[in-house]
PDB file of N, CA and C in Angstrom:
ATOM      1  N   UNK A   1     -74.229  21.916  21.724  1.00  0.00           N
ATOM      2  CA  UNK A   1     -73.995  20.539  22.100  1.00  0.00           C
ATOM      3  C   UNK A   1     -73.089  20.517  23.313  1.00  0.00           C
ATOM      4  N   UNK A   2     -73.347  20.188  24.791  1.00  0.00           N
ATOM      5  CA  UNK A   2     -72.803  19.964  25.938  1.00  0.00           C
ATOM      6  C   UNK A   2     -71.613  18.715  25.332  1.00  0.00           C
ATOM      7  N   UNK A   3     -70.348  19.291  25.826  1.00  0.00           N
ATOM      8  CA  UNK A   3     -69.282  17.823  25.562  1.00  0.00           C
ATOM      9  C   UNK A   3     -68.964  17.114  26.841  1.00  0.00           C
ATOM     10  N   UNK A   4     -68.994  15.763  26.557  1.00  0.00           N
ATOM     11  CA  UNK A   4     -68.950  15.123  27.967  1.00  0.00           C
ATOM     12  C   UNK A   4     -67.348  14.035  27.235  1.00  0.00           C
ATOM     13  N   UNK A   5     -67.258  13.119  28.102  1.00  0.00           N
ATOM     14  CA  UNK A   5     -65.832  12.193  27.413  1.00  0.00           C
ATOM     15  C   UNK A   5     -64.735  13.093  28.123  1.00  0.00           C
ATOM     16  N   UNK A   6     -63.460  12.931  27.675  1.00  0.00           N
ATOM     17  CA  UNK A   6     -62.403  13.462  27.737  1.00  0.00           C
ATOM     18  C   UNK A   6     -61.926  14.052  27.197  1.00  0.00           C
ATOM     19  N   UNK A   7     -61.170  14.966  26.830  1.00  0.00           N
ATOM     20  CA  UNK A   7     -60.153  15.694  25.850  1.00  0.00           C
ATOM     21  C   UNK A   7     -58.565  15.159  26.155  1.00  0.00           C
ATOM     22  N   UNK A   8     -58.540  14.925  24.888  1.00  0.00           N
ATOM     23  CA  UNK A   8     -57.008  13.971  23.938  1.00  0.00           C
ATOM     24  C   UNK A   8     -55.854  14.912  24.983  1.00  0.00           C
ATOM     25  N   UNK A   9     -54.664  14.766  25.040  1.00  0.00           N
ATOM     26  CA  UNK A   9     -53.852  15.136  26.055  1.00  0.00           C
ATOM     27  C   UNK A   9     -52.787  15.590  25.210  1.00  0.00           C
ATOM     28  N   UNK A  10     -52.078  16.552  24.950  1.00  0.00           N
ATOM     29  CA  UNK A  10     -50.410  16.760  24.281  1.00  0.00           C
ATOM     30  C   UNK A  10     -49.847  15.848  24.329  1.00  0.00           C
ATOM     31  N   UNK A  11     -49.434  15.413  22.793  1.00  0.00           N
ATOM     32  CA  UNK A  11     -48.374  13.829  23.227  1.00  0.00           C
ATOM     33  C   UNK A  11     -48.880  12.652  23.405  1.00  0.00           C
ATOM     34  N   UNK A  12     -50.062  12.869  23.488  1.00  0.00           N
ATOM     35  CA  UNK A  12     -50.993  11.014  24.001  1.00  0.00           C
ATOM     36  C   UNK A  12     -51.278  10.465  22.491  1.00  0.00           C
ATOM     37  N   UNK A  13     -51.024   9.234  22.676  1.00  0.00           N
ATOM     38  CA  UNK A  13     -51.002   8.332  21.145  1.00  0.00           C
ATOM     39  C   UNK A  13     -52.489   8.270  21.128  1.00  0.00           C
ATOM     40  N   UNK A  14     -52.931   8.130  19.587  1.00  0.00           N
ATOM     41  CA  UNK A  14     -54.399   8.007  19.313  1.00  0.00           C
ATOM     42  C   UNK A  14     -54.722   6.887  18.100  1.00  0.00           C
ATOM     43  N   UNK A  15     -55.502   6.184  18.438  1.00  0.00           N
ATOM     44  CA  UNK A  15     -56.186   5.340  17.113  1.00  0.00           C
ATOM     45  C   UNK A  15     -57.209   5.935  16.567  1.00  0.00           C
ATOM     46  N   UNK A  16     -57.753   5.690  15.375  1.00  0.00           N
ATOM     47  CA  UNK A  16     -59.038   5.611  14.984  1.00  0.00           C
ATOM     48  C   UNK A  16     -59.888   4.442  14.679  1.00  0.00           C
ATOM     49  N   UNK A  17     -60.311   4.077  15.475  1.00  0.00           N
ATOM     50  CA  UNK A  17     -61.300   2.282  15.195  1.00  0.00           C
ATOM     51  C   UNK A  17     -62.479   2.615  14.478  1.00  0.00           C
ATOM     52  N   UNK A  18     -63.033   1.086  14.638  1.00  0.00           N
ATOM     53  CA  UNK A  18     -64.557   1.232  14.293  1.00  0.00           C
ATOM     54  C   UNK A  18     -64.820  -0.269  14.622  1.00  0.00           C
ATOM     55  N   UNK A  19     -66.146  -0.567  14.882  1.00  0.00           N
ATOM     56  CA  UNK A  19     -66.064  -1.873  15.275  1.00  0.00           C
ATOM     57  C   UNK A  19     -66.450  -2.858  13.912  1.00  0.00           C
ATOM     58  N   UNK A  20     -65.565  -4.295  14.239  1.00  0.00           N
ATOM     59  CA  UNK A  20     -65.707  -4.838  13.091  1.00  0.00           C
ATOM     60  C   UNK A  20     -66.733  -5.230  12.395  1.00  0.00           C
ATOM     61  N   UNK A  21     -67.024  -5.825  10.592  1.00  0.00           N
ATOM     62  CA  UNK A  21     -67.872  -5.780  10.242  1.00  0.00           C
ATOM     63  C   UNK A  21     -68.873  -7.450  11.322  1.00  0.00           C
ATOM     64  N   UNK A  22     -70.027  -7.262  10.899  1.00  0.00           N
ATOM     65  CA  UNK A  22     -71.080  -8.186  12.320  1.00  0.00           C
ATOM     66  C   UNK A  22     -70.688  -8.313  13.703  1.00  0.00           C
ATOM     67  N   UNK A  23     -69.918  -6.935  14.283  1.00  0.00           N
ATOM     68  CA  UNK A  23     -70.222  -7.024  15.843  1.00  0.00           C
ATOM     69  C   UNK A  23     -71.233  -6.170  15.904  1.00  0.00           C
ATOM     70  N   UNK A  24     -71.306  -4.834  15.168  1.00  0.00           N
ATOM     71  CA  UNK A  24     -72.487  -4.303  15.501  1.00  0.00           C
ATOM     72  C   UNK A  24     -73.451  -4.212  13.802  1.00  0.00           C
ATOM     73  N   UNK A  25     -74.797  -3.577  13.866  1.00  0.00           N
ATOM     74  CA  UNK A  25     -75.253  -3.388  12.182  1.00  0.00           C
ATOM     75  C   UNK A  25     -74.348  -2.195  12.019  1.00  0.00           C
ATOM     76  N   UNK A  26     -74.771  -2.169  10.473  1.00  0.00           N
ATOM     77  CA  UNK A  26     -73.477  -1.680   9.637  1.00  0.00           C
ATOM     78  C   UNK A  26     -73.826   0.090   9.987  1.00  0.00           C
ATOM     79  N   UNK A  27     -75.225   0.519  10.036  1.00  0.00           N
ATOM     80  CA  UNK A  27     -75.005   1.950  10.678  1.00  0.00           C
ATOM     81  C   UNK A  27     -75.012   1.972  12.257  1.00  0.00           C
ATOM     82  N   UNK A  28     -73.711   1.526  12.869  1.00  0.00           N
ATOM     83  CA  UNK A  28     -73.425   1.398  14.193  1.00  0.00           C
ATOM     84  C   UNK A  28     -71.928   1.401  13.998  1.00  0.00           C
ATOM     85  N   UNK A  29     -71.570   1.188  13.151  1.00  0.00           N
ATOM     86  CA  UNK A  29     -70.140   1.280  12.842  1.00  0.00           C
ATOM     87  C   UNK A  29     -69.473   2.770  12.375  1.00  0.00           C
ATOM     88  N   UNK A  30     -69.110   3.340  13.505  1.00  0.00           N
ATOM     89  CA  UNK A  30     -68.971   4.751  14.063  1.00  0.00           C
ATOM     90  C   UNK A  30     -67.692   4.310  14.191  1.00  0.00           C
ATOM     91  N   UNK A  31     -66.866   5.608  13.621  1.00  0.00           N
ATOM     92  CA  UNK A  31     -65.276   5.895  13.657  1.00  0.00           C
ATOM     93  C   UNK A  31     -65.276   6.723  14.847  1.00  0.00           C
ATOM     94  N   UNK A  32     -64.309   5.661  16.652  1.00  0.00           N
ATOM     95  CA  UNK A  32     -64.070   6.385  17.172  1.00  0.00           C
ATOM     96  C   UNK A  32     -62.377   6.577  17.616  1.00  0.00           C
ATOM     97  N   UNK A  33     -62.458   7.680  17.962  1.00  0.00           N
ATOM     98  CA  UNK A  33     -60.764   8.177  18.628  1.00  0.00           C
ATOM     99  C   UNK A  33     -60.301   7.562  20.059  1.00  0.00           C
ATOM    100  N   UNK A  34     -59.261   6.741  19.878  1.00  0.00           N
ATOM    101  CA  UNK A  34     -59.398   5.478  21.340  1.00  0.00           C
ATOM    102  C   UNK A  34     -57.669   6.402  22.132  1.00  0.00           C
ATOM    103  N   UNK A  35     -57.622   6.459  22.602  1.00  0.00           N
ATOM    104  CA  UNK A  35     -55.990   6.997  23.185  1.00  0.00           C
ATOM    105  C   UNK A  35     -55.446   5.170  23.528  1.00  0.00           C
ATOM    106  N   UNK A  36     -54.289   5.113  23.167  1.00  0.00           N
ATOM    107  CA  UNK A  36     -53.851   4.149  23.374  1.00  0.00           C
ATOM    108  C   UNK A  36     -52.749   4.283  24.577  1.00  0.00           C
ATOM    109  N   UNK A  37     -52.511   2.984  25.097  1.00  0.00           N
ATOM    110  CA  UNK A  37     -51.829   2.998  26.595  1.00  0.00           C
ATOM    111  C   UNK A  37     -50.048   3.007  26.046  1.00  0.00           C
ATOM    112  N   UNK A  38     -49.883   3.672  27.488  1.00  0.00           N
ATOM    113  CA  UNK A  38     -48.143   3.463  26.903  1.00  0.00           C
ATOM    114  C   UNK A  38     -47.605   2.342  26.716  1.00  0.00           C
ATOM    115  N   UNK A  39     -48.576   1.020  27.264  1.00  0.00           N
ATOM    116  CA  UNK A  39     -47.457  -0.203  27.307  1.00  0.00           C
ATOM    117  C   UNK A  39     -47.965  -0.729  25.386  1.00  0.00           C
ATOM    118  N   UNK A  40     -49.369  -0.123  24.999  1.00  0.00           N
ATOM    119  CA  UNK A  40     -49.447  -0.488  24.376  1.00  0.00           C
ATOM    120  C   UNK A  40     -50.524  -1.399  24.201  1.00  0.00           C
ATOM    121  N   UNK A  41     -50.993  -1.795  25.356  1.00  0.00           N
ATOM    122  CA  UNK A  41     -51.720  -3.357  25.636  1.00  0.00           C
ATOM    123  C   UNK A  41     -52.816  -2.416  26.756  1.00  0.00           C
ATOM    124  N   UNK A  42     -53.792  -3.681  26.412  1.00  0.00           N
ATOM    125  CA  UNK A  42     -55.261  -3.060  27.550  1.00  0.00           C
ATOM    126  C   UNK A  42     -55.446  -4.559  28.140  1.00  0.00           C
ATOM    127  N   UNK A  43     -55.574  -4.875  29.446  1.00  0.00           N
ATOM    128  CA  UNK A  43     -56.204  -5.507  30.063  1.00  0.00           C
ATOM    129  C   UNK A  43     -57.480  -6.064  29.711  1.00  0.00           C
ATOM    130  N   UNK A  44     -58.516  -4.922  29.555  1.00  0.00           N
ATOM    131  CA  UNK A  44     -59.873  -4.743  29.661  1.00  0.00           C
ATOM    132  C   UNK A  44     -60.621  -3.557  28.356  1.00  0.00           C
ATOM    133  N   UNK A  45     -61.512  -3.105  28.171  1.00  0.00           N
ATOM    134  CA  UNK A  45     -61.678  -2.772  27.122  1.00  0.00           C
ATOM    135  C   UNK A  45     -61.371  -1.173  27.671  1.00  0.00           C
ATOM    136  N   UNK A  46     -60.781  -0.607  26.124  1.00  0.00           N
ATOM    137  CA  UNK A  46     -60.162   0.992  26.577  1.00  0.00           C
ATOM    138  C   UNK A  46     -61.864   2.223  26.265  1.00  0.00           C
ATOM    139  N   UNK A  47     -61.329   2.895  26.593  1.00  0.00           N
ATOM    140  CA  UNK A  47     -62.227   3.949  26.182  1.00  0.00           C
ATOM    141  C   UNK A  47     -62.265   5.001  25.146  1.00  0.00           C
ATOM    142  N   UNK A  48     -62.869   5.014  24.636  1.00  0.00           N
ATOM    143  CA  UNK A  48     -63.346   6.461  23.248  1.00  0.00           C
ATOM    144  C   UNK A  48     -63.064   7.585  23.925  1.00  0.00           C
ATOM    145  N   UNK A  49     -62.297   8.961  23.443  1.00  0.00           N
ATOM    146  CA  UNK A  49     -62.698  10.263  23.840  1.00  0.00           C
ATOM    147  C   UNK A  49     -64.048  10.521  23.880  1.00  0.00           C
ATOM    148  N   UNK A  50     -64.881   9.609  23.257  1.00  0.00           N
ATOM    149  CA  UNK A  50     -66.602   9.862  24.046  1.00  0.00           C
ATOM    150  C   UNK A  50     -66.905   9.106  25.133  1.00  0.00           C
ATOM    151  N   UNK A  51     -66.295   8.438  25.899  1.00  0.00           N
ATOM    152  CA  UNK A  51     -66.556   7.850  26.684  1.00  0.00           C
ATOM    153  C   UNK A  51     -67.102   6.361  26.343  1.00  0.00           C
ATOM    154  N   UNK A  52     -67.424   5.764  25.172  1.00  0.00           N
ATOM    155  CA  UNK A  52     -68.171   4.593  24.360  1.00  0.00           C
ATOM    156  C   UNK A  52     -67.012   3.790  24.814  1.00  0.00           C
ATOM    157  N   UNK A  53     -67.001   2.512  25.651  1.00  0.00           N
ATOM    158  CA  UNK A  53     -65.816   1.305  25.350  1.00  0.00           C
ATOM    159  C   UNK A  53     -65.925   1.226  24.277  1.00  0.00           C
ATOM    160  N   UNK A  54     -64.491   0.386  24.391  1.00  0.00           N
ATOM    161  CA  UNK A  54     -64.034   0.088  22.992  1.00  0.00           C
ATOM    162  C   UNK A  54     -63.105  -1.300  23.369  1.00  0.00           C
ATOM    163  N   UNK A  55     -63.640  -2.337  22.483  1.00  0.00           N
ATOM    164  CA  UNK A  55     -63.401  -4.329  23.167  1.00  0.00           C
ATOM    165  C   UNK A  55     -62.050  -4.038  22.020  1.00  0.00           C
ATOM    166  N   UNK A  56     -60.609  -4.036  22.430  1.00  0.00           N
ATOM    167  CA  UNK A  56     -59.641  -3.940  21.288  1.00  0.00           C
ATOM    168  C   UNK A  56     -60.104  -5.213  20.042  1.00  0.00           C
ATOM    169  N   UNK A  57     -60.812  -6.616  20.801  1.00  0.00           N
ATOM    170  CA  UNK A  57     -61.102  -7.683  19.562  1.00  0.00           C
ATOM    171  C   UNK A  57     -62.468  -7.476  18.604  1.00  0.00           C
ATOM    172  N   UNK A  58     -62.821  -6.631  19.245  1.00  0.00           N
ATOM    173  CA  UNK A  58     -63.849  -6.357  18.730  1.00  0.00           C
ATOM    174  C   UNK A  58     -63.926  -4.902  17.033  1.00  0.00           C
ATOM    175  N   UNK A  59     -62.531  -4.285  17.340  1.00  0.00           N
ATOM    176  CA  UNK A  59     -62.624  -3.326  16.770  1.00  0.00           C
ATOM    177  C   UNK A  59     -61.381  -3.172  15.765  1.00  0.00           C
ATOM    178  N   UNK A  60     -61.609  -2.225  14.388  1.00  0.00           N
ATOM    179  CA  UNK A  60     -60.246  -2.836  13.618  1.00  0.00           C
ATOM    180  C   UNK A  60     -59.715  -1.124  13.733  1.00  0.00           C
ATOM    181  N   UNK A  61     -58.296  -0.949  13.306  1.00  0.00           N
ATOM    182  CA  UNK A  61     -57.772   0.129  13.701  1.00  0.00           C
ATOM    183  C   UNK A  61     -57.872   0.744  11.809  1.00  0.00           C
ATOM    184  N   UNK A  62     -58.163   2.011  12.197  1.00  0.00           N
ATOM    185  CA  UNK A  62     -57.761   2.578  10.249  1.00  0.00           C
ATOM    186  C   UNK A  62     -56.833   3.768  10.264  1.00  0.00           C
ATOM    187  N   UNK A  63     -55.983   3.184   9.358  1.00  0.00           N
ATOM    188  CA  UNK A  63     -55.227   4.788   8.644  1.00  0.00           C
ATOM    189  C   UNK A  63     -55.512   6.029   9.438  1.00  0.00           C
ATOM    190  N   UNK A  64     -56.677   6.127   9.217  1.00  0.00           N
ATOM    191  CA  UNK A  64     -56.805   7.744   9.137  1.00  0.00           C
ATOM    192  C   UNK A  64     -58.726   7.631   9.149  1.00  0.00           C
ATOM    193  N   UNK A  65     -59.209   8.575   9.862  1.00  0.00           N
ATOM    194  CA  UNK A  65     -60.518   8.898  10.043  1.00  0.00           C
ATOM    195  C   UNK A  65     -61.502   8.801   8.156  1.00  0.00           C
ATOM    196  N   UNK A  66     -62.629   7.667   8.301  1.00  0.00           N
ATOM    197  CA  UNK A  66     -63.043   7.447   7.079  1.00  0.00           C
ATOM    198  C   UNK A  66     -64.441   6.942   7.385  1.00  0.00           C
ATOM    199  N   UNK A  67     -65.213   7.280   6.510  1.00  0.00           N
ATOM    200  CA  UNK A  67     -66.637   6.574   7.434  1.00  0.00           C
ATOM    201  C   UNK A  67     -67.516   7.776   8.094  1.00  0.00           C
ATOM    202  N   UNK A  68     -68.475   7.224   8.907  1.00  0.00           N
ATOM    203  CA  UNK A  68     -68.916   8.180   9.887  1.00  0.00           C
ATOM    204  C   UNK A  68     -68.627   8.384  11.223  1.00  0.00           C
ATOM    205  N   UNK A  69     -67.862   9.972  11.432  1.00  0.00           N
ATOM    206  CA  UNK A  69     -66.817   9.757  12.454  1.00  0.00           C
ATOM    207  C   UNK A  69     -68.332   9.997  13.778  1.00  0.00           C
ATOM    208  N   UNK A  70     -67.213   9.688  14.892  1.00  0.00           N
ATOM    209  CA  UNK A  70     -68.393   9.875  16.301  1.00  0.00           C
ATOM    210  C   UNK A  70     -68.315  11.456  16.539  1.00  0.00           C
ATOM    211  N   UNK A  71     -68.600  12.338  16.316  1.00  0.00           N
ATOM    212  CA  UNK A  71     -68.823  13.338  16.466  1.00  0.00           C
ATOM    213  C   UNK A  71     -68.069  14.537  17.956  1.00  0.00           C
ATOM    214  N   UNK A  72     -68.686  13.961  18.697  1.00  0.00           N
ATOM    215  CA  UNK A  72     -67.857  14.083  20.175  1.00  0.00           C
ATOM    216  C   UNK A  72     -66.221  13.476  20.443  1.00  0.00           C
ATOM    217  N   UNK A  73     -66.124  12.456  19.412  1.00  0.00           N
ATOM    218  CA  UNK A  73     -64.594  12.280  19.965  1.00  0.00           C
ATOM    219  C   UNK A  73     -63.666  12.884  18.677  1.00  0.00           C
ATOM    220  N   UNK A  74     -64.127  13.368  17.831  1.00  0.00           N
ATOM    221  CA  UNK A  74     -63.605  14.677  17.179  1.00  0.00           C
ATOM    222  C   UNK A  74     -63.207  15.882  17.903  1.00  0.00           C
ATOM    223  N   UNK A  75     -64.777  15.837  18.695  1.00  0.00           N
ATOM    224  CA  UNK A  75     -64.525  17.325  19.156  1.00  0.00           C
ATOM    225  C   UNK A  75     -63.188  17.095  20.445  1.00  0.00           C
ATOM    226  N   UNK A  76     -63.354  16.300  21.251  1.00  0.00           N
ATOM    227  CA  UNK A  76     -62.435  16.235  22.199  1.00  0.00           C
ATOM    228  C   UNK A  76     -61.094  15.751  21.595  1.00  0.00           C
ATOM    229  N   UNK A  77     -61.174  15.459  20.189  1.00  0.00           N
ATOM    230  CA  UNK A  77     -59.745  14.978  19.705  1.00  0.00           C
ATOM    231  C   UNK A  77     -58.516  16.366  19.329  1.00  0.00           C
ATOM    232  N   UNK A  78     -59.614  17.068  19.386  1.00  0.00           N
ATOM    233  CA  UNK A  78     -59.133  19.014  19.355  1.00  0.00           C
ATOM    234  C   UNK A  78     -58.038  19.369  20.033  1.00  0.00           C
ATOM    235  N   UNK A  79     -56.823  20.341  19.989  1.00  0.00           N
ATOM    236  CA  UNK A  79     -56.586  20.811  21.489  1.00  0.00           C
ATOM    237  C   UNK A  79     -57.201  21.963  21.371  1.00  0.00           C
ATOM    238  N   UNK A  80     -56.864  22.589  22.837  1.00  0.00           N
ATOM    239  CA  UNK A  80     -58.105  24.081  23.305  1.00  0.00           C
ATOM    240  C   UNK A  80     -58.960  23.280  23.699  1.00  0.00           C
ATOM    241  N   UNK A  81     -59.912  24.594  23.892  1.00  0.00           N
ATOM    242  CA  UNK A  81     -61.475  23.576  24.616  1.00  0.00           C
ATOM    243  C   UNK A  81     -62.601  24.284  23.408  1.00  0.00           C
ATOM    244  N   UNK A  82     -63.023  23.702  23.617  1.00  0.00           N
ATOM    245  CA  UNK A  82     -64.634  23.964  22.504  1.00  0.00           C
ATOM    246  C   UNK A  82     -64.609  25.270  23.114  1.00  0.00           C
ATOM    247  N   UNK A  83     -66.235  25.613  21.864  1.00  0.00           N
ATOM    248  CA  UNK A  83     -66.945  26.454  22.191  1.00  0.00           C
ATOM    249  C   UNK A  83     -66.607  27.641  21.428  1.00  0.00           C
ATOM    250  N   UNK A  84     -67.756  28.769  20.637  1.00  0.00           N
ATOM    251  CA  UNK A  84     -68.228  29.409  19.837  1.00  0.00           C
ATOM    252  C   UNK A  84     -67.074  29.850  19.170  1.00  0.00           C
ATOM    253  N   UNK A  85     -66.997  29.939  18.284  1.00  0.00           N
ATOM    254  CA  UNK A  85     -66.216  30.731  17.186  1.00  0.00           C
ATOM    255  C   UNK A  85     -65.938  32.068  17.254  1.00  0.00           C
ATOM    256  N   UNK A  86     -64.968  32.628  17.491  1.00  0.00           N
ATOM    257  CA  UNK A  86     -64.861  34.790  17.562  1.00  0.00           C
ATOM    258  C   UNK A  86     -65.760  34.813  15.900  1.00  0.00           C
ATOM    259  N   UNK A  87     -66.432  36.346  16.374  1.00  0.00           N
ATOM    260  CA  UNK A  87     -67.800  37.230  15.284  1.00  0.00           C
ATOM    261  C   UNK A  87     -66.228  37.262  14.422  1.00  0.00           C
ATOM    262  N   UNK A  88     -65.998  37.041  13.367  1.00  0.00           N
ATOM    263  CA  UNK A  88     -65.430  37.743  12.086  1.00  0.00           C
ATOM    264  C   UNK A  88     -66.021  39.461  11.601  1.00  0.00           C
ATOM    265  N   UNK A  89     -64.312  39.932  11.622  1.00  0.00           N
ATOM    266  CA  UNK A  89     -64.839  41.587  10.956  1.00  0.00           C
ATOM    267  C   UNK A  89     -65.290  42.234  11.761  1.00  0.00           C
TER     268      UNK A  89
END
Protein backbone atom coordinates (compact mmCIF):
# COMPACT_ATOMS: atom_id res chain seq x y z
CA UNK A 1 0.00 0.00 0.00
CA UNK A 2 1.76 3.41 -1.33
CA UNK A 3 1.18 6.08 1.78
CA UNK A 4 0.26 9.42 0.68
CA UNK A 5 -1.19 12.26 3.58
CA UNK A 6 1.26 13.32 6.10
CA UNK A 7 3.02 11.81 8.97
CA UNK A 8 1.92 13.06 12.68
CA UNK A 9 5.02 15.23 13.91
CA UNK A 10 6.78 14.71 17.69
CA UNK A 11 4.70 16.72 20.03
CA UNK A 12 1.82 17.67 17.54
CA UNK A 13 -1.66 17.40 19.32
CA UNK A 14 -4.04 14.81 17.70
CA UNK A 15 -7.87 14.12 17.65
CA UNK A 16 -9.71 11.23 16.64
CA UNK A 17 -13.13 12.29 14.79
CA UNK A 18 -15.61 10.80 12.74
CA UNK A 19 -18.21 12.59 11.03
CA UNK A 20 -21.47 13.09 12.71
CA UNK A 21 -24.36 10.78 12.70
CA UNK A 22 -26.52 12.07 8.95
CA UNK A 23 -23.64 14.08 7.50
CA UNK A 24 -22.45 11.18 5.82
CA UNK A 25 -24.29 7.17 5.56
CA UNK A 26 -23.44 5.32 8.46
CA UNK A 27 -20.61 3.12 6.52
CA UNK A 28 -18.83 6.49 5.70
CA UNK A 29 -18.33 7.21 9.14
CA UNK A 30 -14.54 6.49 9.25
CA UNK A 31 -12.43 7.28 12.42
CA UNK A 32 -9.95 9.85 11.28
CA UNK A 33 -6.60 11.28 13.01
CA UNK A 34 -7.00 15.30 12.55
CA UNK A 35 -3.65 17.19 14.14
CA UNK A 36 -5.05 20.01 15.81
CA UNK A 37 -3.73 23.75 15.54
CA UNK A 38 -1.84 25.40 18.29
CA UNK A 39 -4.34 28.16 18.70
CA UNK A 40 -6.67 25.49 18.86
CA UNK A 41 -9.24 26.95 16.37
CA UNK A 42 -9.43 26.37 12.38
CA UNK A 43 -10.58 29.03 10.19
CA UNK A 44 -11.53 26.59 7.47
CA UNK A 45 -11.80 22.92 7.49
CA UNK A 46 -8.46 21.03 8.93
CA UNK A 47 -7.04 18.05 7.43
CA UNK A 48 -6.80 14.11 8.22
CA UNK A 49 -3.23 12.54 8.28
CA UNK A 50 -4.91 11.08 5.04
CA UNK A 51 -5.29 14.03 3.56
CA UNK A 52 -9.59 13.69 3.74
CA UNK A 53 -10.89 17.40 5.12
CA UNK A 54 -12.29 17.41 7.99
CA UNK A 55 -15.53 20.45 8.51
CA UNK A 56 -14.68 20.75 12.64
CA UNK A 57 -19.03 21.17 12.60
CA UNK A 58 -19.38 18.55 10.86
CA UNK A 59 -17.40 16.04 12.93
CA UNK A 60 -17.58 14.80 16.71
CA UNK A 61 -14.24 14.25 18.56
CA UNK A 62 -13.87 10.54 20.57
CA UNK A 63 -11.89 9.36 23.50
CA UNK A 64 -9.88 7.19 21.86
CA UNK A 65 -9.91 5.36 18.32
CA UNK A 66 -13.40 3.10 18.11
CA UNK A 67 -15.28 2.17 15.04
CA UNK A 68 -13.70 1.75 11.70
CA UNK A 69 -10.46 3.47 11.81
CA UNK A 70 -9.17 5.18 8.24
CA UNK A 71 -6.47 3.02 7.70
CA UNK A 72 -3.79 5.46 6.24
CA UNK A 73 -4.12 7.92 9.03
CA UNK A 74 -3.11 5.13 11.42
CA UNK A 75 -0.41 4.42 9.43
CA UNK A 76 0.90 8.04 9.32
CA UNK A 77 -0.26 8.41 13.00
CA UNK A 78 3.05 6.07 13.59
CA UNK A 79 6.43 7.59 14.30
CA UNK A 80 9.34 6.12 11.91
CA UNK A 81 8.28 5.70 8.44
CA UNK A 82 6.43 2.61 7.16
CA UNK A 83 7.43 -0.16 5.43
CA UNK A 84 8.23 -4.06 5.74
CA UNK A 85 8.81 -5.63 8.90
CA UNK A 86 12.75 -7.17 9.65
CA UNK A 87 12.56 -11.49 8.59
CA UNK A 88 12.37 -12.77 12.39
CA UNK A 89 15.15 -15.52 13.43
Amino acid sequence: MALSGRRAEPGEILAVVRPRPGVVGESKRVCHVVPIPESGRSAGPLAALCGEPVVPAEVEVLPQLSGMPCELCVANSTPGRAGPLPAAG
